[in-house]
C-alpha atoms as a PDB file:
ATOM      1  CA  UNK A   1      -7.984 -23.920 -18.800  1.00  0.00           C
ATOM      2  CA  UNK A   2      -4.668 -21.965 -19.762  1.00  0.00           C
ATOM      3  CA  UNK A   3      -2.738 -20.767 -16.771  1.00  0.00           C
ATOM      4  CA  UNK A   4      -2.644 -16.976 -18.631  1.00  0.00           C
ATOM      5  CA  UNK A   5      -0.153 -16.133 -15.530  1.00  0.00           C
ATOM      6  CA  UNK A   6       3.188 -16.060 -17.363  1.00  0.00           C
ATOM      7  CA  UNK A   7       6.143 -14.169 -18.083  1.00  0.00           C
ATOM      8  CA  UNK A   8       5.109 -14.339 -22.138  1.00  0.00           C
ATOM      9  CA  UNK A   9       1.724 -12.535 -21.093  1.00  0.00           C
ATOM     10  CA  UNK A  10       2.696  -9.958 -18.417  1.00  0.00           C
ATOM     11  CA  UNK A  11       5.949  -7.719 -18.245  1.00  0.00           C
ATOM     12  CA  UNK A  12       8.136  -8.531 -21.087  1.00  0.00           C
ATOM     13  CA  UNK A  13      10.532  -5.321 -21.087  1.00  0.00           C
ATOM     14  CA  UNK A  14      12.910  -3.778 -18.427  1.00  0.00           C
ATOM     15  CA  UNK A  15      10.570  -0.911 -16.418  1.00  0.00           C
ATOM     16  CA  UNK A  16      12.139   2.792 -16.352  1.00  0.00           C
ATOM     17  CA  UNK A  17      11.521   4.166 -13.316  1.00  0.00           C
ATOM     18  CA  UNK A  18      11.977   7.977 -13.300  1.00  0.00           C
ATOM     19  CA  UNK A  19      12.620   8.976  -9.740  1.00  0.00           C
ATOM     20  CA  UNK A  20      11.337  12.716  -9.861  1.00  0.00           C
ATOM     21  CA  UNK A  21       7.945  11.243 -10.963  1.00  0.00           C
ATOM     22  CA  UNK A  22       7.594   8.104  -9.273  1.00  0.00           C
ATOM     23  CA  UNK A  23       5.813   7.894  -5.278  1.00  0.00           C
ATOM     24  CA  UNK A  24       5.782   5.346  -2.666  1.00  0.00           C
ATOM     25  CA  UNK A  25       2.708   4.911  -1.286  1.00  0.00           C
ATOM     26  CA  UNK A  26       2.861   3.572   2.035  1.00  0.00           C
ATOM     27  CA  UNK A  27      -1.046   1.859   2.683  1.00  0.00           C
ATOM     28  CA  UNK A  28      -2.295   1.502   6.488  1.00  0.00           C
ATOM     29  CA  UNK A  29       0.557   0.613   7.926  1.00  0.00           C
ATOM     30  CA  UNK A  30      -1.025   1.363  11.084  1.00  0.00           C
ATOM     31  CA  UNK A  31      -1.105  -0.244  15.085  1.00  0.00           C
ATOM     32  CA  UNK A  32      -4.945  -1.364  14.896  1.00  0.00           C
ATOM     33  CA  UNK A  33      -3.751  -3.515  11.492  1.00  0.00           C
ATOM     34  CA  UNK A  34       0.087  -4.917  12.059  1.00  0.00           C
ATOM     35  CA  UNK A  35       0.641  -4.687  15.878  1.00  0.00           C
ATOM     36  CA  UNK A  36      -0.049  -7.430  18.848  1.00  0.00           C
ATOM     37  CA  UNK A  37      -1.632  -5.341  20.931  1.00  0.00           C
ATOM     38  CA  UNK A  38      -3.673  -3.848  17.848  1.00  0.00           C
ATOM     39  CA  UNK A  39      -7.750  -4.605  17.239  1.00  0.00           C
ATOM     40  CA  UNK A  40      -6.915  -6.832  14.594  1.00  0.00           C
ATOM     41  CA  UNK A  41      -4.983  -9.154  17.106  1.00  0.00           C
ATOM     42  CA  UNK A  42      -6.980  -8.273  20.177  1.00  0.00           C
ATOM     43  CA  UNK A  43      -9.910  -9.794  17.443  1.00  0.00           C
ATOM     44  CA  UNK A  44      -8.187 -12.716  17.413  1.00  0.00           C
ATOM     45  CA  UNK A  45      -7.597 -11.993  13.225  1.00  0.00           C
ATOM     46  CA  UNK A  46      -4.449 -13.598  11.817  1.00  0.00           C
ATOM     47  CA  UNK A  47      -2.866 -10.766  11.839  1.00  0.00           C
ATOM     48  CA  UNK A  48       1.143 -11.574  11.666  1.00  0.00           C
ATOM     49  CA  UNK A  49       2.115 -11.316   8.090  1.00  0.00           C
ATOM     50  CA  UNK A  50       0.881  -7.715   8.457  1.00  0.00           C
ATOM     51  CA  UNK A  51       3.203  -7.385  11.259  1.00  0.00           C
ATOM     52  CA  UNK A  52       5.974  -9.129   9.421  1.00  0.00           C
ATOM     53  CA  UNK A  53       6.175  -7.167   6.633  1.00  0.00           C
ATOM     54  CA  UNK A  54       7.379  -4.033   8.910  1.00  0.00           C
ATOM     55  CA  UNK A  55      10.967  -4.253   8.762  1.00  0.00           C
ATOM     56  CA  UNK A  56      10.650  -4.817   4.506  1.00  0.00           C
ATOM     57  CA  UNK A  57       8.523  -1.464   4.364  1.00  0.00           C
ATOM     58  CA  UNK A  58      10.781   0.158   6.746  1.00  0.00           C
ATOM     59  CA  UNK A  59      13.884  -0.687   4.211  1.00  0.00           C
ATOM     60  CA  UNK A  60      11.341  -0.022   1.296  1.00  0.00           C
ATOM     61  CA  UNK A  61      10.662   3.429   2.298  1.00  0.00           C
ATOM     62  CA  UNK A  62      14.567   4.384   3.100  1.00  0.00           C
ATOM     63  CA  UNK A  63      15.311   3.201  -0.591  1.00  0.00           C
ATOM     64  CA  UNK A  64      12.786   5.196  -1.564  1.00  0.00           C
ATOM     65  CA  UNK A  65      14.452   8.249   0.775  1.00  0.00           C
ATOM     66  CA  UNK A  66      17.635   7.944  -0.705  1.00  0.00           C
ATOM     67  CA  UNK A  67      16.730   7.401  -4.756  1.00  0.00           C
ATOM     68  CA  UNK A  68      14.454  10.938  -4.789  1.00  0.00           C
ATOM     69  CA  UNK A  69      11.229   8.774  -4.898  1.00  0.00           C
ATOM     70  CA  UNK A  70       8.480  10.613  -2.961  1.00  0.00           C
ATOM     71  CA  UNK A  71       6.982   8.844  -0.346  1.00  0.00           C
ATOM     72  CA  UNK A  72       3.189   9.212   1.225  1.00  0.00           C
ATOM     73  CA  UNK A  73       1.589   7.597   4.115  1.00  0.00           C
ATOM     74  CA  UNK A  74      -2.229   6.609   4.099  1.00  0.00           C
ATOM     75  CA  UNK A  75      -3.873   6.286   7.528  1.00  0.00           C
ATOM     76  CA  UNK A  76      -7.099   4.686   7.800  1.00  0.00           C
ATOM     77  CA  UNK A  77      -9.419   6.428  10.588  1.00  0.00           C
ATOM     78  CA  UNK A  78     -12.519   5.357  11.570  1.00  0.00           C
ATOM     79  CA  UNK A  79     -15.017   7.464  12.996  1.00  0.00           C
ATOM     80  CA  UNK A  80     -17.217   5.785  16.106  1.00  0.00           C
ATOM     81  CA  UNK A  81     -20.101   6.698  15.205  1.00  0.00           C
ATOM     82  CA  UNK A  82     -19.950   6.868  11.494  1.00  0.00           C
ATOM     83  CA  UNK A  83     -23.962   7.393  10.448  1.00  0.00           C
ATOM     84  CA  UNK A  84     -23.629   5.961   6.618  1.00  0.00           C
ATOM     85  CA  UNK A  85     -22.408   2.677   7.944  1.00  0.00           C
ATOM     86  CA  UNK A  86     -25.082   2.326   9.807  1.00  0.00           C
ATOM     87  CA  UNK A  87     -27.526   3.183   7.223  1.00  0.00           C
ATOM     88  CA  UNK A  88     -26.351  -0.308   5.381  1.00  0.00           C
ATOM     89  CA  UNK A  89     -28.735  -2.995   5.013  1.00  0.00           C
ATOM     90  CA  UNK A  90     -25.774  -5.771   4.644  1.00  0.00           C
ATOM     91  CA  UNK A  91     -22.961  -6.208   7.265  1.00  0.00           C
ATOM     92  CA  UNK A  92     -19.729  -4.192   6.780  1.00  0.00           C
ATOM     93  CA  UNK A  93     -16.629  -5.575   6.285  1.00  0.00           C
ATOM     94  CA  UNK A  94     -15.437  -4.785   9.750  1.00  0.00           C
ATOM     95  CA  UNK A  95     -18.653  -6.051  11.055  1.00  0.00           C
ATOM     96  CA  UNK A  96     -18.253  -9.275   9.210  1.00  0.00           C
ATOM     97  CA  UNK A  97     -14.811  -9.311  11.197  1.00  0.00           C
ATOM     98  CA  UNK A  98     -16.084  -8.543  14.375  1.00  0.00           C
ATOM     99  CA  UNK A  99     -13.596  -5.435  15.303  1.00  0.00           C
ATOM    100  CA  UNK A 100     -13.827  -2.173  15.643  1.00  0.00           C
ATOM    101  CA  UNK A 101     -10.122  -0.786  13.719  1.00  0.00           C
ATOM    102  CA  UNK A 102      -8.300   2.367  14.042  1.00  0.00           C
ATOM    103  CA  UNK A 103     -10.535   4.615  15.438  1.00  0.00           C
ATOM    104  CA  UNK A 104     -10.000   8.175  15.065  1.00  0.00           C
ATOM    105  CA  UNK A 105      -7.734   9.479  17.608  1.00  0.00           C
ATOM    106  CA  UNK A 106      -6.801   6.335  19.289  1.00  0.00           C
ATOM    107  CA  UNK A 107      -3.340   4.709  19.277  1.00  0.00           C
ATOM    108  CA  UNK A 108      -4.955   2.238  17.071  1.00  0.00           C
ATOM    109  CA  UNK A 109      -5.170   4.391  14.147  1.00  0.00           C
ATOM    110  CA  UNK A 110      -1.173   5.600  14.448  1.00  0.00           C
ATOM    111  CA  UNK A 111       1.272   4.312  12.283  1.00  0.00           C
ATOM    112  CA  UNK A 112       3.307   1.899  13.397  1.00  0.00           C
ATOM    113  CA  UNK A 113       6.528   2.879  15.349  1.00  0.00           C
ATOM    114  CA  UNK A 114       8.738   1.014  13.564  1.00  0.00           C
ATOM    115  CA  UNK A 115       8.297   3.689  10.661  1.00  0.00           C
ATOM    116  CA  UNK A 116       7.398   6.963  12.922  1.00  0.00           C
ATOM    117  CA  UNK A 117      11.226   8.000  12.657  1.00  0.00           C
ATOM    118  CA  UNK A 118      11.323   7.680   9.047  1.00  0.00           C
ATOM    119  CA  UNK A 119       8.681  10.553   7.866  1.00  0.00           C
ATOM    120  CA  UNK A 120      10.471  12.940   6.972  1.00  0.00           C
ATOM    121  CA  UNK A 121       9.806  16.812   6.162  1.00  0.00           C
ATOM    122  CA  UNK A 122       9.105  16.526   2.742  1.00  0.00           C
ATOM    123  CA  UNK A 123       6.998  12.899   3.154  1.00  0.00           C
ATOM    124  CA  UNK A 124       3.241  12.815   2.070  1.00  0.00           C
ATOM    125  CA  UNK A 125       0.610  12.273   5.276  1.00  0.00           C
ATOM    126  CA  UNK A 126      -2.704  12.000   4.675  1.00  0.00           C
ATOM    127  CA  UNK A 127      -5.818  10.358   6.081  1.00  0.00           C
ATOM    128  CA  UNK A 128      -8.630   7.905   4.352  1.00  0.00           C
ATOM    129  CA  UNK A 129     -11.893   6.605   5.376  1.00  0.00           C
ATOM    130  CA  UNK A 130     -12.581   4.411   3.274  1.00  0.00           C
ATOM    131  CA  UNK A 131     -10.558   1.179   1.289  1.00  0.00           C
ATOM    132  CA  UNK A 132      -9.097   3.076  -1.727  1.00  0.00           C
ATOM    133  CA  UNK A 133      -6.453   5.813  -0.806  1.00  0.00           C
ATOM    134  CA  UNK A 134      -8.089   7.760  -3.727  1.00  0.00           C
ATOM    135  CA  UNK A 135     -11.155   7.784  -2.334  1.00  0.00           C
ATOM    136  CA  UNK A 136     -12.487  11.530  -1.163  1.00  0.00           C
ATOM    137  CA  UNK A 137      -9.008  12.157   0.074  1.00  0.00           C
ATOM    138  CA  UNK A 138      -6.209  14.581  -1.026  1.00  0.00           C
ATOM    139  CA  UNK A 139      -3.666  11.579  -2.831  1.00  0.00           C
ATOM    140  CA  UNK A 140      -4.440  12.511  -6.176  1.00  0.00           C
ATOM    141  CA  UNK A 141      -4.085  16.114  -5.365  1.00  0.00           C
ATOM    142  CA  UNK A 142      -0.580  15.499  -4.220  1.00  0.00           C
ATOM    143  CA  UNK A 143       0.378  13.505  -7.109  1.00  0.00           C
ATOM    144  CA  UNK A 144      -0.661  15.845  -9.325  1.00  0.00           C
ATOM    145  CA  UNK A 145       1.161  18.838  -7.786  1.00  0.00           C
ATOM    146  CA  UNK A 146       4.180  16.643  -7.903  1.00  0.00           C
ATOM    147  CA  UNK A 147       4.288  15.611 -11.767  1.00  0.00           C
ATOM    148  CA  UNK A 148       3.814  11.861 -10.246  1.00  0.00           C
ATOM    149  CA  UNK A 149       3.268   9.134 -12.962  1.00  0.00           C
ATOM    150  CA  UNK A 150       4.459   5.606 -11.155  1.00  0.00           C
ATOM    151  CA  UNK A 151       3.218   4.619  -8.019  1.00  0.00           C
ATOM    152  CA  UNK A 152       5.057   1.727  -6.058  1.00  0.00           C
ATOM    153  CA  UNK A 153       2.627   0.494  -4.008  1.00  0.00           C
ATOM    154  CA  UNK A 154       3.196  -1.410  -0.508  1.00  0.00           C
ATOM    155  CA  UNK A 155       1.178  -1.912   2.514  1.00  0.00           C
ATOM    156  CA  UNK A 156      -2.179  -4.019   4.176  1.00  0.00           C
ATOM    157  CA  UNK A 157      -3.882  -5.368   3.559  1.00  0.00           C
ATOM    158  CA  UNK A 158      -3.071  -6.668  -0.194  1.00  0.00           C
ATOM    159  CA  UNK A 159      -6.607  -8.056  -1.081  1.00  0.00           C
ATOM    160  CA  UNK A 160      -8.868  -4.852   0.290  1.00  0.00           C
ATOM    161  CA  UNK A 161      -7.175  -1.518   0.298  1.00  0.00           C
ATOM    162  CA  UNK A 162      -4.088  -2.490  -1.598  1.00  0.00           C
ATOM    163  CA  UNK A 163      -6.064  -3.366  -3.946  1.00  0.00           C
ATOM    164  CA  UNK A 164      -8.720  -0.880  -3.912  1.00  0.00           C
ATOM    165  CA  UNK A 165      -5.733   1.638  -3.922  1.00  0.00           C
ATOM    166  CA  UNK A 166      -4.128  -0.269  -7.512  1.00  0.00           C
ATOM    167  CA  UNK A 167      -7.413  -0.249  -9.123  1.00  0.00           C
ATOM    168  CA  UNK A 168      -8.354   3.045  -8.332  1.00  0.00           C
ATOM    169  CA  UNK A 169      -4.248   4.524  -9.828  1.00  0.00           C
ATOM    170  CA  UNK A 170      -5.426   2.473 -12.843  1.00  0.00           C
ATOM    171  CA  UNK A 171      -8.392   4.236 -13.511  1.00  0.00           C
ATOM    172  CA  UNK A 172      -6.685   7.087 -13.309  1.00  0.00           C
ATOM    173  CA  UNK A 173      -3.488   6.083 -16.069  1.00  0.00           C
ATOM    174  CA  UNK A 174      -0.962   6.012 -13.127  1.00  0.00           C
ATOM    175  CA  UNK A 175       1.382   3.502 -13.741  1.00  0.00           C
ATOM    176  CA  UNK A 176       1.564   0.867 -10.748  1.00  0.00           C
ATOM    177  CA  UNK A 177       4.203  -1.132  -9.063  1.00  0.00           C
ATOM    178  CA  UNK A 178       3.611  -3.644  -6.252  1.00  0.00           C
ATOM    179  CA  UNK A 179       5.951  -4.789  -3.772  1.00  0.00           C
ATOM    180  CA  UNK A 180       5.310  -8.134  -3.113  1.00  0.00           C
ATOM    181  CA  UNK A 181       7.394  -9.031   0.243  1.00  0.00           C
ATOM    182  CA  UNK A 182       6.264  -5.281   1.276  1.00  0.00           C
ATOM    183  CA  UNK A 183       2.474  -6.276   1.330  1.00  0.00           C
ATOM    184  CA  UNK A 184       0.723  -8.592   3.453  1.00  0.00           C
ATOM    185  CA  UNK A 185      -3.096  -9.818   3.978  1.00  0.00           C
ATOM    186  CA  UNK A 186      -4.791 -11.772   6.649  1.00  0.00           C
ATOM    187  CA  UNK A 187      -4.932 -14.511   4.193  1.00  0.00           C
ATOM    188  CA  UNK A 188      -2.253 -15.476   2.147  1.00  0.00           C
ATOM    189  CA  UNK A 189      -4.351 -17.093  -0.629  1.00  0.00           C
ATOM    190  CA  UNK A 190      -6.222 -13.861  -1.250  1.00  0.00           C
ATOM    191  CA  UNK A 191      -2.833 -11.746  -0.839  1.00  0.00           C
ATOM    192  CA  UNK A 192      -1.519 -13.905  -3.798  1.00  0.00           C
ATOM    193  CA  UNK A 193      -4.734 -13.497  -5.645  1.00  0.00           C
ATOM    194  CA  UNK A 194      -4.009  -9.983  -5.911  1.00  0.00           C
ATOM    195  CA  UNK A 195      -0.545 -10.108  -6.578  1.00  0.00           C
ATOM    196  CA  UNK A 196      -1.982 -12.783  -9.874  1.00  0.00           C
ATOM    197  CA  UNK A 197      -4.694 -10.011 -10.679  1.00  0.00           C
ATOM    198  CA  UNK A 198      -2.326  -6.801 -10.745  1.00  0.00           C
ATOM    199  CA  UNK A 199       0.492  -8.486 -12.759  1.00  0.00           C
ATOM    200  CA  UNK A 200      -2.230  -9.788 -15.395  1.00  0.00           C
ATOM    201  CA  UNK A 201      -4.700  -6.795 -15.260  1.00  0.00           C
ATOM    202  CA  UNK A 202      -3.046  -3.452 -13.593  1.00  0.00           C
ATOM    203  CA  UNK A 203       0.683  -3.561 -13.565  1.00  0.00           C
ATOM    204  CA  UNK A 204       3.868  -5.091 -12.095  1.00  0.00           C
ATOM    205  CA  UNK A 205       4.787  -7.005  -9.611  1.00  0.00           C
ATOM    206  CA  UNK A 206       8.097  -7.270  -8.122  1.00  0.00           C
ATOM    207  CA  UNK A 207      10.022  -7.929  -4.734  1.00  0.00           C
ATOM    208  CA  UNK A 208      12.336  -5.567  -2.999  1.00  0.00           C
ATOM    209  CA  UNK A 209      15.543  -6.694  -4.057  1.00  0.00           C
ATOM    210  CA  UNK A 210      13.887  -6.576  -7.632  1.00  0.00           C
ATOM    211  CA  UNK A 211      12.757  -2.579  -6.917  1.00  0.00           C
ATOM    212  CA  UNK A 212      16.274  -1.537  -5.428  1.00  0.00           C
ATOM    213  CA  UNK A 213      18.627  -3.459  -8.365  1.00  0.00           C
ATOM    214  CA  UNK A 214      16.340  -1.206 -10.949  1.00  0.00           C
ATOM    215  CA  UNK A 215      16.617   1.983  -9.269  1.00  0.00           C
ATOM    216  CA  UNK A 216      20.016   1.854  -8.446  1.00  0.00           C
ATOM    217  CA  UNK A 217      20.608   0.732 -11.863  1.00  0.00           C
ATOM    218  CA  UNK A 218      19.065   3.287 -13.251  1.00  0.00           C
ATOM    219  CA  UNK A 219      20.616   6.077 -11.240  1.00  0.00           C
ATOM    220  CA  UNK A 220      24.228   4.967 -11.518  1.00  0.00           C
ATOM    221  CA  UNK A 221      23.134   4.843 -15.765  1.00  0.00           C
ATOM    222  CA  UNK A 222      22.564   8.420 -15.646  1.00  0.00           C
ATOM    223  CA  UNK A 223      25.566   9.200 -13.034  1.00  0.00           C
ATOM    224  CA  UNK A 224      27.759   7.988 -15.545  1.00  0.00           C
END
């Protein structure tokens, strides 16, 4: 069978990105998910590309500071005793895990230090409970508000609320970039299934260097 994963049959144009309508949207990038002394690790999960991926989302999100691109912060909380899980007949995915992640109010559920310094005034926070950052929460409010039309997308993990997050933006006509080197899953195979699946089906993929030669590129176009 044709490998339909090729430059011919995804993005075959430059991509304009208009700063004043373009948001970074920072997924989970929370203690319970990326840090060692998080559930994830404490679970014994293989948790370390999560972790790893901090200092490129940290440099992600100051690009995105200093080209105008709006950034917003997801943070996954988890109530204890959350009565519709419990009304499923088959295991949840954190029960399928075996942890118990970002609880509500814990340090689990903060986001990671490594990027507490960098929300800023007019930065996006706003909290989920469920895999898609759409997902009876106020992102597409926000958007909306803003004139948003591109969302660069970054975060953990890539195959469950990444993902959830892309498919949901492309219901909803949003155009969607994902940072490759600025996502991470548990698994690597199913982080680069996703990465295969949103270039084919949803939008681009690119790394960070990629993201920060177009922006500037753009803005010094219109500078001059």
């Amino acid at each position: 069978m044709p490998d339909l994963f090729t430059k011919e049959n995804t993005l075959t144009q430059p991509i304009t990105i208009v700063p004043k309508e373009t948001a970074l949207v920072v997924v989970d990038m929370q203690n319970g998910f990326c840090d060692p002394n998080g559930s994830m690790a404490k679970g014994k999960l293989p948790y370390e590309q999560q972790n790893r991926i901090i200092p490129v989302v940290r440099e992600l999100v100051g690009l995105c500071h200093e080209t105008g691109v709006q950034v917003m912060y997801s943070l996954q909380r988890h109530y204890p005793n959350d009565v519709t899980r419990g009304r499923r007949k088959i295991p949840t995915h954190l029960q399928k895990l075996g942890v118990n992640v970002c609880t509500k109010g814990t340090w689990d559920a903060e986001l990671v230090d490594q990027l507490k310094d960098l929300v800023g005034p007019s930065d996006d926070v706003f909290e989920k409970h469920r895999s898609s950052c759409f997902y009876n929460s106020t992102l597409e409010s926000k958007l909306k508000v803003q004139g948003i039309t591109t969302l660069i997308v970054c975060g953990v993990a890539t195959n469950y609320c990444v993902e959830s997050t892309i498919r949901d933006a492309y219901a909803r006509d949003y155009d969607i970039i994902l940072i490759e080197d600025a996502a991470a899953s548990l698994w690597e195979d199913l982080h680069r299934a996703t990465l295969k699946n949103v270039e084919l089906m949803y939008g681009v993929v690119m790394s960070l260097a990629t993201l920060k030669r177009t922006l500037q590129g753009q803005i010094e176009a219109v500078a001059a």
